[in-house]
Each structure stands twice: as C-alpha cells, then as structure tokens.
PDB file of N, CA and C in Angstrom:
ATOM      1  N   UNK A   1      14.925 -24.899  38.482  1.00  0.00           N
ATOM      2  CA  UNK A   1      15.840 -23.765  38.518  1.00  0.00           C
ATOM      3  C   UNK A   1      15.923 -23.077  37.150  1.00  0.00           C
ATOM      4  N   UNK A   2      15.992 -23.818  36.324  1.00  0.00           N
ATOM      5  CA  UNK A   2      15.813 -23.106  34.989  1.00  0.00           C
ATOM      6  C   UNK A   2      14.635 -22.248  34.188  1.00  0.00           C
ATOM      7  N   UNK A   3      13.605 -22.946  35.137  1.00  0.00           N
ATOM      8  CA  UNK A   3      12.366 -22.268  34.129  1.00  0.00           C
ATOM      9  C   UNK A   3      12.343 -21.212  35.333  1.00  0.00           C
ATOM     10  N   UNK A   4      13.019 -20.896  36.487  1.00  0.00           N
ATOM     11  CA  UNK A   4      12.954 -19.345  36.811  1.00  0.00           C
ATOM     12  C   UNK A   4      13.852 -18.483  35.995  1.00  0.00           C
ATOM     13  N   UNK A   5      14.643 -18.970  34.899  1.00  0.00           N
ATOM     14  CA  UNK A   5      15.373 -17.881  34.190  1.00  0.00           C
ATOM     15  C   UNK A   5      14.356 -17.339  33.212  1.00  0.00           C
ATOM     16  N   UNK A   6      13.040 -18.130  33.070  1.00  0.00           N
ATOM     17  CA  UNK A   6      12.460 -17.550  31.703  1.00  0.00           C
ATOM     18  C   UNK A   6      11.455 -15.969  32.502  1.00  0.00           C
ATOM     19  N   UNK A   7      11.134 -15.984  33.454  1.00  0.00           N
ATOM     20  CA  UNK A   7      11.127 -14.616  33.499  1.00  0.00           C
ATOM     21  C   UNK A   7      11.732 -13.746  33.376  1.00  0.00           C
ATOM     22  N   UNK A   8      13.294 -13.651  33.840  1.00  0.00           N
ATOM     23  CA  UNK A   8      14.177 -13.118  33.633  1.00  0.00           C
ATOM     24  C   UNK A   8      14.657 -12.634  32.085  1.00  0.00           C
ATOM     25  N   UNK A   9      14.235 -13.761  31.604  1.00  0.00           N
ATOM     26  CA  UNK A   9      14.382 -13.373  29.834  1.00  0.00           C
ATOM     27  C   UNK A   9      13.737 -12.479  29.092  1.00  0.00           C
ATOM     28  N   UNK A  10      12.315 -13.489  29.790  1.00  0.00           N
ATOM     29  CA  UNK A  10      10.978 -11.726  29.123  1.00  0.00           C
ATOM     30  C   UNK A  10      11.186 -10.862  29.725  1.00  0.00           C
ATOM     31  N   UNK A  11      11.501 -10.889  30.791  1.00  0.00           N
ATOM     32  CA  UNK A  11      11.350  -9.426  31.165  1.00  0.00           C
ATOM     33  C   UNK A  11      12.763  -8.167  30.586  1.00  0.00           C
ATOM     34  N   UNK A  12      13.769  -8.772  30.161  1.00  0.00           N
ATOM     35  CA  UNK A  12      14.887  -8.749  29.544  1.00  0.00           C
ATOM     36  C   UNK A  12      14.136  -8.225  28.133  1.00  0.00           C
ATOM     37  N   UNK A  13      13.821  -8.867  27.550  1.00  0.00           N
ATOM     38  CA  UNK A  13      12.618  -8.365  26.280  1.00  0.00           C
ATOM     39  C   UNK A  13      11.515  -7.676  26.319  1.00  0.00           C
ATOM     40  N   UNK A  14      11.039  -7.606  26.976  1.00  0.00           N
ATOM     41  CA  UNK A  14      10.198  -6.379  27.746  1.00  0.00           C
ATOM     42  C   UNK A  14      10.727  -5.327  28.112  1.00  0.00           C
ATOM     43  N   UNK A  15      12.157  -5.092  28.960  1.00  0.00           N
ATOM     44  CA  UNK A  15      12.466  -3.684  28.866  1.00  0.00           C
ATOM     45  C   UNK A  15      13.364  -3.605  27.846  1.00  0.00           C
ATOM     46  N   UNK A  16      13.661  -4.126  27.043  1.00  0.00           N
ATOM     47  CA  UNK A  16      14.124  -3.315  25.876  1.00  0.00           C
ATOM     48  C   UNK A  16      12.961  -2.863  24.879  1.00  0.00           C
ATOM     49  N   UNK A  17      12.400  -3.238  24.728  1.00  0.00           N
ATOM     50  CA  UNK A  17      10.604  -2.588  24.453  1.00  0.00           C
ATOM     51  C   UNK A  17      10.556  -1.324  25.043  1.00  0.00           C
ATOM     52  N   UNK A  18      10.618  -2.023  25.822  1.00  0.00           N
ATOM     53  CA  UNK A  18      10.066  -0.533  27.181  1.00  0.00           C
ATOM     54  C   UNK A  18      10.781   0.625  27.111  1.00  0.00           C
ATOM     55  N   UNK A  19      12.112   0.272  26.880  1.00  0.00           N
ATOM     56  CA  UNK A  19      13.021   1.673  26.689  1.00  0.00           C
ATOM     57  C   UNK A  19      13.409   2.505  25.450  1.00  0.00           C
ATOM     58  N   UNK A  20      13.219   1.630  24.250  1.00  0.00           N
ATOM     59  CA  UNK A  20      12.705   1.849  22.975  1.00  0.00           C
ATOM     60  C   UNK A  20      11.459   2.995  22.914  1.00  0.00           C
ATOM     61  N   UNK A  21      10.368   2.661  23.716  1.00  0.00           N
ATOM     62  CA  UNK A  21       9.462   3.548  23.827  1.00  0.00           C
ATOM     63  C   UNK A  21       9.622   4.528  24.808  1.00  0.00           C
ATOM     64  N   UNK A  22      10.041   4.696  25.843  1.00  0.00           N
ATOM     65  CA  UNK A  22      10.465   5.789  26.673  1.00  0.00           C
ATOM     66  C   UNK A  22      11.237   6.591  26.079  1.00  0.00           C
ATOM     67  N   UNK A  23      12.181   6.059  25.480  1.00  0.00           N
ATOM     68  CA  UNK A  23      13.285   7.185  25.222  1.00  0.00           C
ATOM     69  C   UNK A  23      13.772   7.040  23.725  1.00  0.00           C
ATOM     70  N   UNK A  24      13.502   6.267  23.231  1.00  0.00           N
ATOM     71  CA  UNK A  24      13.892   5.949  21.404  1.00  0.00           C
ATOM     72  C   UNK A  24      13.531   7.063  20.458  1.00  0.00           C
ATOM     73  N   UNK A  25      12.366   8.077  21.213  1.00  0.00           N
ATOM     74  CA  UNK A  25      11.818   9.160  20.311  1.00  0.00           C
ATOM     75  C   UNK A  25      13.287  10.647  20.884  1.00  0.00           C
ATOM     76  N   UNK A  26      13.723  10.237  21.649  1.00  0.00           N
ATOM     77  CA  UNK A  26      14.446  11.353  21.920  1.00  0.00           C
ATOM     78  C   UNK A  26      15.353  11.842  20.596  1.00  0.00           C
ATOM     79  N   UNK A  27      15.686  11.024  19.648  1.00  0.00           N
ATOM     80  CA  UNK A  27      16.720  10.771  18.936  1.00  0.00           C
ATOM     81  C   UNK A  27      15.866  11.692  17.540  1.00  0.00           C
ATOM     82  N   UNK A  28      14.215  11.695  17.870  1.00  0.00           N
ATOM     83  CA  UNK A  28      13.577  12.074  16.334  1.00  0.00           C
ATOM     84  C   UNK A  28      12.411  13.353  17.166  1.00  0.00           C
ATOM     85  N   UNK A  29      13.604  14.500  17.635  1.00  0.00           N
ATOM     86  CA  UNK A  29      12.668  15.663  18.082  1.00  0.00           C
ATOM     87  C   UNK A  29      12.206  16.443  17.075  1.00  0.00           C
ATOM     88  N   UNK A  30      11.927  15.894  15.936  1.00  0.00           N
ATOM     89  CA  UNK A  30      11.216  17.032  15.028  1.00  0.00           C
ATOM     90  C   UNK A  30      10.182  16.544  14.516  1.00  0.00           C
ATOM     91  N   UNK A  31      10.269  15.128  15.036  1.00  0.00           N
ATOM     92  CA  UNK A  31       8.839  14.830  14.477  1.00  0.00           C
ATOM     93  C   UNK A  31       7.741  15.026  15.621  1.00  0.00           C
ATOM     94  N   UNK A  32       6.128  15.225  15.192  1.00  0.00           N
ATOM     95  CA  UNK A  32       5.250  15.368  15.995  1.00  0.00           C
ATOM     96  C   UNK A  32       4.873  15.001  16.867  1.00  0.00           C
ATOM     97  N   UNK A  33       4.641  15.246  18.234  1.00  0.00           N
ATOM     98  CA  UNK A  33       4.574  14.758  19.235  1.00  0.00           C
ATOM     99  C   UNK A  33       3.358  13.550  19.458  1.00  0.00           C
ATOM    100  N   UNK A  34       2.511  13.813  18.572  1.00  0.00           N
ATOM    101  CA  UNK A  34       0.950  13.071  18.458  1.00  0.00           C
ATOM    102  C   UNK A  34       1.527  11.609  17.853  1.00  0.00           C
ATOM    103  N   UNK A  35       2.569  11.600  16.808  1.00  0.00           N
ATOM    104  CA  UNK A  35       2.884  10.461  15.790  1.00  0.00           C
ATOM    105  C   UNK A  35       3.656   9.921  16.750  1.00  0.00           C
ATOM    106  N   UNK A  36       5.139  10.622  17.719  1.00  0.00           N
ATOM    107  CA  UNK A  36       5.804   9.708  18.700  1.00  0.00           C
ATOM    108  C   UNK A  36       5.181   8.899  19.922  1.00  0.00           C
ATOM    109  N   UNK A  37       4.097   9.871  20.551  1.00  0.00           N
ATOM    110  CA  UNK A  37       2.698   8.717  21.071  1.00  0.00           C
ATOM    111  C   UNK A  37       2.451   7.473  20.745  1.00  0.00           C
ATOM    112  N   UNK A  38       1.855   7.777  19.766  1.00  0.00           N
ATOM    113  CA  UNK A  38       1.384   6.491  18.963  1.00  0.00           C
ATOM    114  C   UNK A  38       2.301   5.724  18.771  1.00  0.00           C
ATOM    115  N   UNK A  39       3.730   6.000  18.342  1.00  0.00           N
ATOM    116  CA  UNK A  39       4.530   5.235  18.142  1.00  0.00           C
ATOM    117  C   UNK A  39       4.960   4.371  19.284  1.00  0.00           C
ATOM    118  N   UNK A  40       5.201   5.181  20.310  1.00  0.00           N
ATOM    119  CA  UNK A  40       5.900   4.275  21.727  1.00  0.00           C
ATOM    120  C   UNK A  40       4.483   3.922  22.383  1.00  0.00           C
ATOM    121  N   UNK A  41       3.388   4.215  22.070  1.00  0.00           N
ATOM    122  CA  UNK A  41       1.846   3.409  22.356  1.00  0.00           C
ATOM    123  C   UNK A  41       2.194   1.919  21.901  1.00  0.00           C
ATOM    124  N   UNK A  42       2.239   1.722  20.548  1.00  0.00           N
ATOM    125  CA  UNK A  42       2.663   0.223  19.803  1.00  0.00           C
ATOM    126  C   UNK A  42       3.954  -0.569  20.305  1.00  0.00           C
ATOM    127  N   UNK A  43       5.135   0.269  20.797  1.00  0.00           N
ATOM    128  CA  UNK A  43       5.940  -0.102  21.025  1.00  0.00           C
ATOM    129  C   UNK A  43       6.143  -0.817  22.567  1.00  0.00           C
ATOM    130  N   UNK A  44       5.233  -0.334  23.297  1.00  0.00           N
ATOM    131  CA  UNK A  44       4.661   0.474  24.419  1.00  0.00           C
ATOM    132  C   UNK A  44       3.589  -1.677  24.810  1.00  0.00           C
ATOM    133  N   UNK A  45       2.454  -1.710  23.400  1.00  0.00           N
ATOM    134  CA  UNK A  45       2.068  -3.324  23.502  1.00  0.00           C
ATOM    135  C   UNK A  45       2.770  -4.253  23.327  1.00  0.00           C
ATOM    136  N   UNK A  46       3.687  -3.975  22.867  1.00  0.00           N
ATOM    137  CA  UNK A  46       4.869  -5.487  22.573  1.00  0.00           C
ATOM    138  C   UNK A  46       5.327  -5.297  23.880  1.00  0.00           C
ATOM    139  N   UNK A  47       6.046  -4.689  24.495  1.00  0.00           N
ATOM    140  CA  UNK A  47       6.487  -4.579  26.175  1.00  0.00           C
ATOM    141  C   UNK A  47       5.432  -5.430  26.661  1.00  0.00           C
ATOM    142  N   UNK A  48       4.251  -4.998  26.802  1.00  0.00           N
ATOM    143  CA  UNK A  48       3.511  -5.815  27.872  1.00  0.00           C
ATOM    144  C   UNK A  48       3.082  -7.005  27.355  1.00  0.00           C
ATOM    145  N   UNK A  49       3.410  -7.297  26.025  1.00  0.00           N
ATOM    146  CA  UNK A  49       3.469  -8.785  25.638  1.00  0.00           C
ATOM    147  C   UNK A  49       4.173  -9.656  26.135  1.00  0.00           C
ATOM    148  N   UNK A  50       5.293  -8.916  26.740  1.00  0.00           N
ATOM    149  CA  UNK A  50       6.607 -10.274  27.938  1.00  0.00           C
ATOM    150  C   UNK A  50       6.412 -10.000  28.849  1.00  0.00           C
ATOM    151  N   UNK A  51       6.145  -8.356  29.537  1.00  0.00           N
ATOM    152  CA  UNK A  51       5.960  -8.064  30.954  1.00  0.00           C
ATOM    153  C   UNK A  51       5.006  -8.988  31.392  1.00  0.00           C
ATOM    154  N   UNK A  52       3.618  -9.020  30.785  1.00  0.00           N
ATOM    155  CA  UNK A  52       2.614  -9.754  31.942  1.00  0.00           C
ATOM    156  C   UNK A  52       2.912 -11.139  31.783  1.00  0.00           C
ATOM    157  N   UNK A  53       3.518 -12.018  30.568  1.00  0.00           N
ATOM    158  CA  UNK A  53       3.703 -13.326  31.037  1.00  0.00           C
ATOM    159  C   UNK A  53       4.672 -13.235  31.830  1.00  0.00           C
ATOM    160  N   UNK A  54       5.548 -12.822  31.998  1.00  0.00           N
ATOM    161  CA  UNK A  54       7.156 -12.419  32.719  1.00  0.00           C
ATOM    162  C   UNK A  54       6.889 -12.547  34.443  1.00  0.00           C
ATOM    163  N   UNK A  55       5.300 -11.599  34.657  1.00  0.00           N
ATOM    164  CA  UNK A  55       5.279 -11.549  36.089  1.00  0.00           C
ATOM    165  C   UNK A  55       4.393 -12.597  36.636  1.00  0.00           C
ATOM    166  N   UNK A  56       4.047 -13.035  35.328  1.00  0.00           N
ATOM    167  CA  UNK A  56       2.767 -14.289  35.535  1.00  0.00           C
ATOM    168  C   UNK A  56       3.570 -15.688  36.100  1.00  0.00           C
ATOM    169  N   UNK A  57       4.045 -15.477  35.241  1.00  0.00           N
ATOM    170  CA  UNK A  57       5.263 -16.982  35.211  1.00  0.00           C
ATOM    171  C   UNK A  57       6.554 -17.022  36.628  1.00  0.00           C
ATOM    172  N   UNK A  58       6.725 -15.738  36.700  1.00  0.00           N
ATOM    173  CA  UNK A  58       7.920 -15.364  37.572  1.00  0.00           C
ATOM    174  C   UNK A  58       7.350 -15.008  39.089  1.00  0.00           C
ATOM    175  N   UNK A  59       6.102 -14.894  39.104  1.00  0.00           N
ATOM    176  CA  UNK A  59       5.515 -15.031  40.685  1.00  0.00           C
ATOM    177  C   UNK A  59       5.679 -16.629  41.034  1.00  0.00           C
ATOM    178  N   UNK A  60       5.744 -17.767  40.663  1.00  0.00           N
ATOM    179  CA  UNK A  60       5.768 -18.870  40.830  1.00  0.00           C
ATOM    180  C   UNK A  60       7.025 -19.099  41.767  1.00  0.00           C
ATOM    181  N   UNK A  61       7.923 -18.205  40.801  1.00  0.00           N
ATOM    182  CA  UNK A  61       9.624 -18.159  41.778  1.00  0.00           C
ATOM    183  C   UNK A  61       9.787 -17.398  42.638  1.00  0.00           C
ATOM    184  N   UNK A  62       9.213 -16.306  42.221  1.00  0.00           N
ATOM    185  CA  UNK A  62       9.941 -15.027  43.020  1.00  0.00           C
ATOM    186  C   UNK A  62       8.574 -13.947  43.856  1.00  0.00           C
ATOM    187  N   UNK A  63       8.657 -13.574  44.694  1.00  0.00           N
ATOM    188  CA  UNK A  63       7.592 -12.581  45.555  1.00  0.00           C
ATOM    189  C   UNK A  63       7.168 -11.550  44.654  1.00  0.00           C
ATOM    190  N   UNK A  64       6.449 -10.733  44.764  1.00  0.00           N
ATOM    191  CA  UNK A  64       6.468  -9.475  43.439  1.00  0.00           C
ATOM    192  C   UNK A  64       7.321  -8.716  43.757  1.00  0.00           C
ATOM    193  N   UNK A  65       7.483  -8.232  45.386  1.00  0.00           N
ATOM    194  CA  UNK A  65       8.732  -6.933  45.466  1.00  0.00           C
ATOM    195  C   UNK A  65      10.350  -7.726  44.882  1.00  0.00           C
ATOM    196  N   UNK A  66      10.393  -9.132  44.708  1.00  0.00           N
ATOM    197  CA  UNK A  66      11.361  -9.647  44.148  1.00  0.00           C
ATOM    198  C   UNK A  66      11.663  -9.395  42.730  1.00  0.00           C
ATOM    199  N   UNK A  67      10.235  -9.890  41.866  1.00  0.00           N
ATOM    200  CA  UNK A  67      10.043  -9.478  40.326  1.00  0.00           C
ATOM    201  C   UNK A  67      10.014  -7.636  39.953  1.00  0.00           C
ATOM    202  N   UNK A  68       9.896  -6.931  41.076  1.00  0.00           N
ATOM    203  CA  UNK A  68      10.003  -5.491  40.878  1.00  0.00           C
ATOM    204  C   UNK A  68      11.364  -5.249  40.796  1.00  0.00           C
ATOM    205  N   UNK A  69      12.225  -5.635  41.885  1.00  0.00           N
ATOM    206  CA  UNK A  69      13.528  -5.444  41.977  1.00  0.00           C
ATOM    207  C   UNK A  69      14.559  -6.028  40.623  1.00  0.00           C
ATOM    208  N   UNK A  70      13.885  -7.601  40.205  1.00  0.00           N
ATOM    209  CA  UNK A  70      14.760  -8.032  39.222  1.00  0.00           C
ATOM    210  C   UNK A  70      14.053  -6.797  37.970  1.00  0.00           C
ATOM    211  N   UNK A  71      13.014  -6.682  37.727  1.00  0.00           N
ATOM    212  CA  UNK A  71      12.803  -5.788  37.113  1.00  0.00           C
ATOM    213  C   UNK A  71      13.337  -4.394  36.629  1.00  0.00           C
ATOM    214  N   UNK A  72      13.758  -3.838  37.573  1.00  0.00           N
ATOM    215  CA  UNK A  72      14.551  -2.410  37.828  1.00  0.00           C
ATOM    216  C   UNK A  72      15.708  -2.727  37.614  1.00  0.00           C
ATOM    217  N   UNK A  73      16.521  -3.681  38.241  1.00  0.00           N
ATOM    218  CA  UNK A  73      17.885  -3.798  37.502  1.00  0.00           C
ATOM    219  C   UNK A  73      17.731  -3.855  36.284  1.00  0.00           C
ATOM    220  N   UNK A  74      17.158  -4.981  35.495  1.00  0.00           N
ATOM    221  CA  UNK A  74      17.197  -5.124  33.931  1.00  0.00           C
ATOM    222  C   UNK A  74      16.931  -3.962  33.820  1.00  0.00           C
ATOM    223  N   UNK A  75      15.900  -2.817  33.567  1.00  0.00           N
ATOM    224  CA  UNK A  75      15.857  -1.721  33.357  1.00  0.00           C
ATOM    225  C   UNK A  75      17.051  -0.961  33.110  1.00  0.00           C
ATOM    226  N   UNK A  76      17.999  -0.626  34.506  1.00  0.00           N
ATOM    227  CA  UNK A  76      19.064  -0.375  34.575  1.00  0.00           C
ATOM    228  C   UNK A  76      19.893  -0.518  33.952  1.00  0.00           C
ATOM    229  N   UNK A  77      20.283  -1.893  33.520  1.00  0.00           N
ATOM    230  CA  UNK A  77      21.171  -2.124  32.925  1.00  0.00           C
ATOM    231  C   UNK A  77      20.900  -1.978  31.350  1.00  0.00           C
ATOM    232  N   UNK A  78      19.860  -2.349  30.352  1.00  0.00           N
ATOM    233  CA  UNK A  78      18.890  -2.093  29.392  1.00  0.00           C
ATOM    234  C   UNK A  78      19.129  -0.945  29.196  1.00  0.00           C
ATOM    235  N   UNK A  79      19.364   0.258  30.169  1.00  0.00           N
ATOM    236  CA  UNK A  79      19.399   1.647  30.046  1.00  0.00           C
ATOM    237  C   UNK A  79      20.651   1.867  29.818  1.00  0.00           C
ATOM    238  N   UNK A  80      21.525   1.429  30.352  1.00  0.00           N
ATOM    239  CA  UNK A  80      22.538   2.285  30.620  1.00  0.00           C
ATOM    240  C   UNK A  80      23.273   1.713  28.922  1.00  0.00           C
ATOM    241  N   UNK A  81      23.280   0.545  28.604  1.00  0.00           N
ATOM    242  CA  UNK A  81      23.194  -0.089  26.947  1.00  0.00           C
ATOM    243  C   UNK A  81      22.790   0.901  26.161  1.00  0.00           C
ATOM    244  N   UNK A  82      21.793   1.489  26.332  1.00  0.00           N
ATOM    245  CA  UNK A  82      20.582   2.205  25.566  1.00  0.00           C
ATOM    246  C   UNK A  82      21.717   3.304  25.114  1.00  0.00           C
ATOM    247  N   UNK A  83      21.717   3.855  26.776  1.00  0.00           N
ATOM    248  CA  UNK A  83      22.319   5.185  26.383  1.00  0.00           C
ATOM    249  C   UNK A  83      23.275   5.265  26.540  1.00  0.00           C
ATOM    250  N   UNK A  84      24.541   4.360  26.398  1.00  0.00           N
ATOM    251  CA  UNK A  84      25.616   4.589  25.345  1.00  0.00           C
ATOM    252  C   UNK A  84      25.689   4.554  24.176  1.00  0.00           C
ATOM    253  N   UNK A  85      24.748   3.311  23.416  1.00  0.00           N
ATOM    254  CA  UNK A  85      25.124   2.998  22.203  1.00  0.00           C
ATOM    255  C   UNK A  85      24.201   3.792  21.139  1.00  0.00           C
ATOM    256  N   UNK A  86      22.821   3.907  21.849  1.00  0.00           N
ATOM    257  CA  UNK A  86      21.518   4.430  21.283  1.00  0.00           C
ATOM    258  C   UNK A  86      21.837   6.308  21.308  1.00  0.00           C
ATOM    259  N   UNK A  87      21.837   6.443  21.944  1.00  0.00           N
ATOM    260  CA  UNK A  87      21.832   8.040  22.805  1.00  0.00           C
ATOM    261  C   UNK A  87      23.226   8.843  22.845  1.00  0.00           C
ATOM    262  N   UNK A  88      24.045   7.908  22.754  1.00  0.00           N
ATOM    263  CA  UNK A  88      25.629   8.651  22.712  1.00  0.00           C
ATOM    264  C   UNK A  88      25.977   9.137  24.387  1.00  0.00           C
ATOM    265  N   UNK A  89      25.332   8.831  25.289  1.00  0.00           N
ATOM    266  CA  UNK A  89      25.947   9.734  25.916  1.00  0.00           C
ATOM    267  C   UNK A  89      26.314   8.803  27.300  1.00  0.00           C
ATOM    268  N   UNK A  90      27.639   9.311  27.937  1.00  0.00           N
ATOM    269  CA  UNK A  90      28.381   8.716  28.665  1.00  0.00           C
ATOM    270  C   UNK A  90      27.893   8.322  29.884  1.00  0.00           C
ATOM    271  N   UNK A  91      28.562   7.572  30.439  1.00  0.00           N
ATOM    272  CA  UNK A  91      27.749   6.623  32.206  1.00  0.00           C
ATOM    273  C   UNK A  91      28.663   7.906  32.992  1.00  0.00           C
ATOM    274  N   UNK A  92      28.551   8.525  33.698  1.00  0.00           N
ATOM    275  CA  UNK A  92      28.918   9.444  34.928  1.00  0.00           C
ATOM    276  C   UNK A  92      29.512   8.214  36.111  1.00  0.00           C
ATOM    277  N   UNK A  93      30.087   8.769  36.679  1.00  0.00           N
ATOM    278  CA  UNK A  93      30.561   8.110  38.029  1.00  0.00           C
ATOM    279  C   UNK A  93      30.076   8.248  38.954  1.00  0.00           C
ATOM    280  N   UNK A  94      29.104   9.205  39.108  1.00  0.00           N
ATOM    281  CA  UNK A  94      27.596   9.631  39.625  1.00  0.00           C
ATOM    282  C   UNK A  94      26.274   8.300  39.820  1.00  0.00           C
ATOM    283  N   UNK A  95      26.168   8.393  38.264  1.00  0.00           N
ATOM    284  CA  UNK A  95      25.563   7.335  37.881  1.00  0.00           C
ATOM    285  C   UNK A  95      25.684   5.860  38.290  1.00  0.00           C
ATOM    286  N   UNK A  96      26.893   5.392  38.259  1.00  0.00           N
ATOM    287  CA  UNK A  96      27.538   4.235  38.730  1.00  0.00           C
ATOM    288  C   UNK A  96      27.384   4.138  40.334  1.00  0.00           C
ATOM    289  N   UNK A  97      27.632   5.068  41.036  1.00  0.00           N
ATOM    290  CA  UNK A  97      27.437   4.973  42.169  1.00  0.00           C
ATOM    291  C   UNK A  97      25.929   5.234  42.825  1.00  0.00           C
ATOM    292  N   UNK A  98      24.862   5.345  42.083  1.00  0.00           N
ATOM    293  CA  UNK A  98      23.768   5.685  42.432  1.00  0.00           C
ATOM    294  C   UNK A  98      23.468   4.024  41.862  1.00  0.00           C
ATOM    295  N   UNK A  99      24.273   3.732  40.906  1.00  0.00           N
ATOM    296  CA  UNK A  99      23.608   1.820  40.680  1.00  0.00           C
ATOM    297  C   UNK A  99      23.653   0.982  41.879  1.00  0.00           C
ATOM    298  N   UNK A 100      25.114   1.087  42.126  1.00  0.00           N
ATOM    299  CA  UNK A 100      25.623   0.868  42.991  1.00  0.00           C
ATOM    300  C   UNK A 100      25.080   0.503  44.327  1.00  0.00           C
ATOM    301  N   UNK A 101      24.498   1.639  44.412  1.00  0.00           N
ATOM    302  CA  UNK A 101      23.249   1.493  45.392  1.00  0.00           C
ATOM    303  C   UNK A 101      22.238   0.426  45.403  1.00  0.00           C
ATOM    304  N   UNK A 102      21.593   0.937  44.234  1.00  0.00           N
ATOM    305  CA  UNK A 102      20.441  -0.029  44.144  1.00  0.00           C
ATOM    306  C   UNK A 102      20.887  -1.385  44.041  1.00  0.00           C
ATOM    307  N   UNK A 103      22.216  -1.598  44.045  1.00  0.00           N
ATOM    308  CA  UNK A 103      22.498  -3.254  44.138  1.00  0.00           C
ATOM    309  C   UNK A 103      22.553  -3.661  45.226  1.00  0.00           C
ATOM    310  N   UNK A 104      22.592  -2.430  46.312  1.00  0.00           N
ATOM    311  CA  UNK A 104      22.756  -3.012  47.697  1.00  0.00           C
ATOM    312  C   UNK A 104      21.270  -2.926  48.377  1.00  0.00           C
ATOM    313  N   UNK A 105      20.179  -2.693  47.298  1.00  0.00           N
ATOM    314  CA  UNK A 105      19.231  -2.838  47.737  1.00  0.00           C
ATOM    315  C   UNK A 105      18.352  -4.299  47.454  1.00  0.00           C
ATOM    316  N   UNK A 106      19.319  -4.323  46.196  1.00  0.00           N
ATOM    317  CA  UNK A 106      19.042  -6.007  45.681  1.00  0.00           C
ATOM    318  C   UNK A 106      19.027  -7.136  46.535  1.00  0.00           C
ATOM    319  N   UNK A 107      20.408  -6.795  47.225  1.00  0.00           N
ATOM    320  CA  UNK A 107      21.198  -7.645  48.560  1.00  0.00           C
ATOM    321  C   UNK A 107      20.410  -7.882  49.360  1.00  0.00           C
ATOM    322  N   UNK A 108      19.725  -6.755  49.959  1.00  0.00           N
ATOM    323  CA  UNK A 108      18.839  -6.651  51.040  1.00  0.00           C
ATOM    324  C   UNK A 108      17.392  -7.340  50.688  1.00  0.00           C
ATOM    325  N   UNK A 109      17.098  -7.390  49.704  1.00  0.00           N
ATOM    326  CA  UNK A 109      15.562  -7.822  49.050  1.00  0.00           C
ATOM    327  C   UNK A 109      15.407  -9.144  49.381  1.00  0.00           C
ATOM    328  N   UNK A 110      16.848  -9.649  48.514  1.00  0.00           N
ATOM    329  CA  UNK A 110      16.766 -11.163  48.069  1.00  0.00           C
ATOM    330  C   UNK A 110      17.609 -11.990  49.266  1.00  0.00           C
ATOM    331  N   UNK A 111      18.061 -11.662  50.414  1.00  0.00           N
ATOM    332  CA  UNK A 111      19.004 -12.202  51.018  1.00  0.00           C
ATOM    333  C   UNK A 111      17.838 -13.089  52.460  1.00  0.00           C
ATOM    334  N   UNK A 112      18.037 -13.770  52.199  1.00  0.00           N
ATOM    335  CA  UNK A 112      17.263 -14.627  53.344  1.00  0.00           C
ATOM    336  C   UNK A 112      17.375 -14.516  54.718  1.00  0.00           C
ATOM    337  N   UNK A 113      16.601 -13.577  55.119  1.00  0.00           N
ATOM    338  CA  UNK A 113      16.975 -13.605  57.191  1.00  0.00           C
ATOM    339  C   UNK A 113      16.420 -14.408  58.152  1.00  0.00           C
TER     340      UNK A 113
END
C-alpha cells in the first residue's frame, strides 16, 4: 500500500515541473520568446524525469486511465497553488465548481462496479 504512494509523489514533482514550465514564463513577458522555449524545454526534462518513472512504477497499482486521472487532479491542484501564490490571481467560484466536477469524475473512474 505504500509503495503505491510513490507514484503519487513523482508525479506530485513532476507537475510542479510541469507547471513551472507551462506557465512560470507568464510572469517574464519581455523576455524573448526563443530564450522562454528553451527555458520551459529544460524545465520541461526534469518533469519527465518523475513523470515516466511515476507511470512506470504506478501502472503496477493503478490502470493508466487511473494514473491519467490521479494525474489531472495533481495538476489541478499544483495549479490552482501556482496561481494564487505564483500568478496572483484569484480561484473563481466558476473554477471551483468546474473542479468540482472533475472530482466526480474521479468517483466514477476509481469506484469499483
């Protein structure tokens, strides 16, 4: 039971990688678009330094549409961190309820019929 948390971890470290490079350049729009490439390119290989052990290790536990789903939440949540603290800008009630959702898609994924 425990060594299924270690996917959960990399992949936890993997999208904060991941969102670092998606969206971390938003914050530096004056610099060149060619140099922020490259930048979230590098930032971009450390991500898939946890992602592929993450899904390697975590297929053992979990189905892949399982590791997609735990995937997207961390994302989610990784994000929504991001962009309060990183980005400044507020969670909508919009937003929350569009999570919201996708948790009830979680339900449905992982729930045994």
């Amino acid at each position: 039971m425990i060594k299924s948390f270690i996917p959960i971890i990399l992949l936890t470290i993997s999208n904060i990688f991941m969102t670092f490079a998606w969206y971390g350049h938003l914050k530096f729009k004056s610099s060149a678009l060619w140099i922020v490439i490259l930048v979230s390119w590098g930032i971009a290989f450390a991500e898939y330094c946890f992602q592929v052990p993450a899904n390697r290790i975590g297929h053992q536990y979990f189905s892949a549409a399982q590791l997609k789903t735990i995937q997207e939440v961390i994302t989610l949540i990784v994000f929504c961190v991001f962009s309060v603290l990183y980005l400044k800008e507020g969670l909508k009630w919009n937003y929350l309820v569009g999570f919201g959702f996708i948790a009830i898609a979680v339900f449905f994924i992982f729930k045994k019929w």
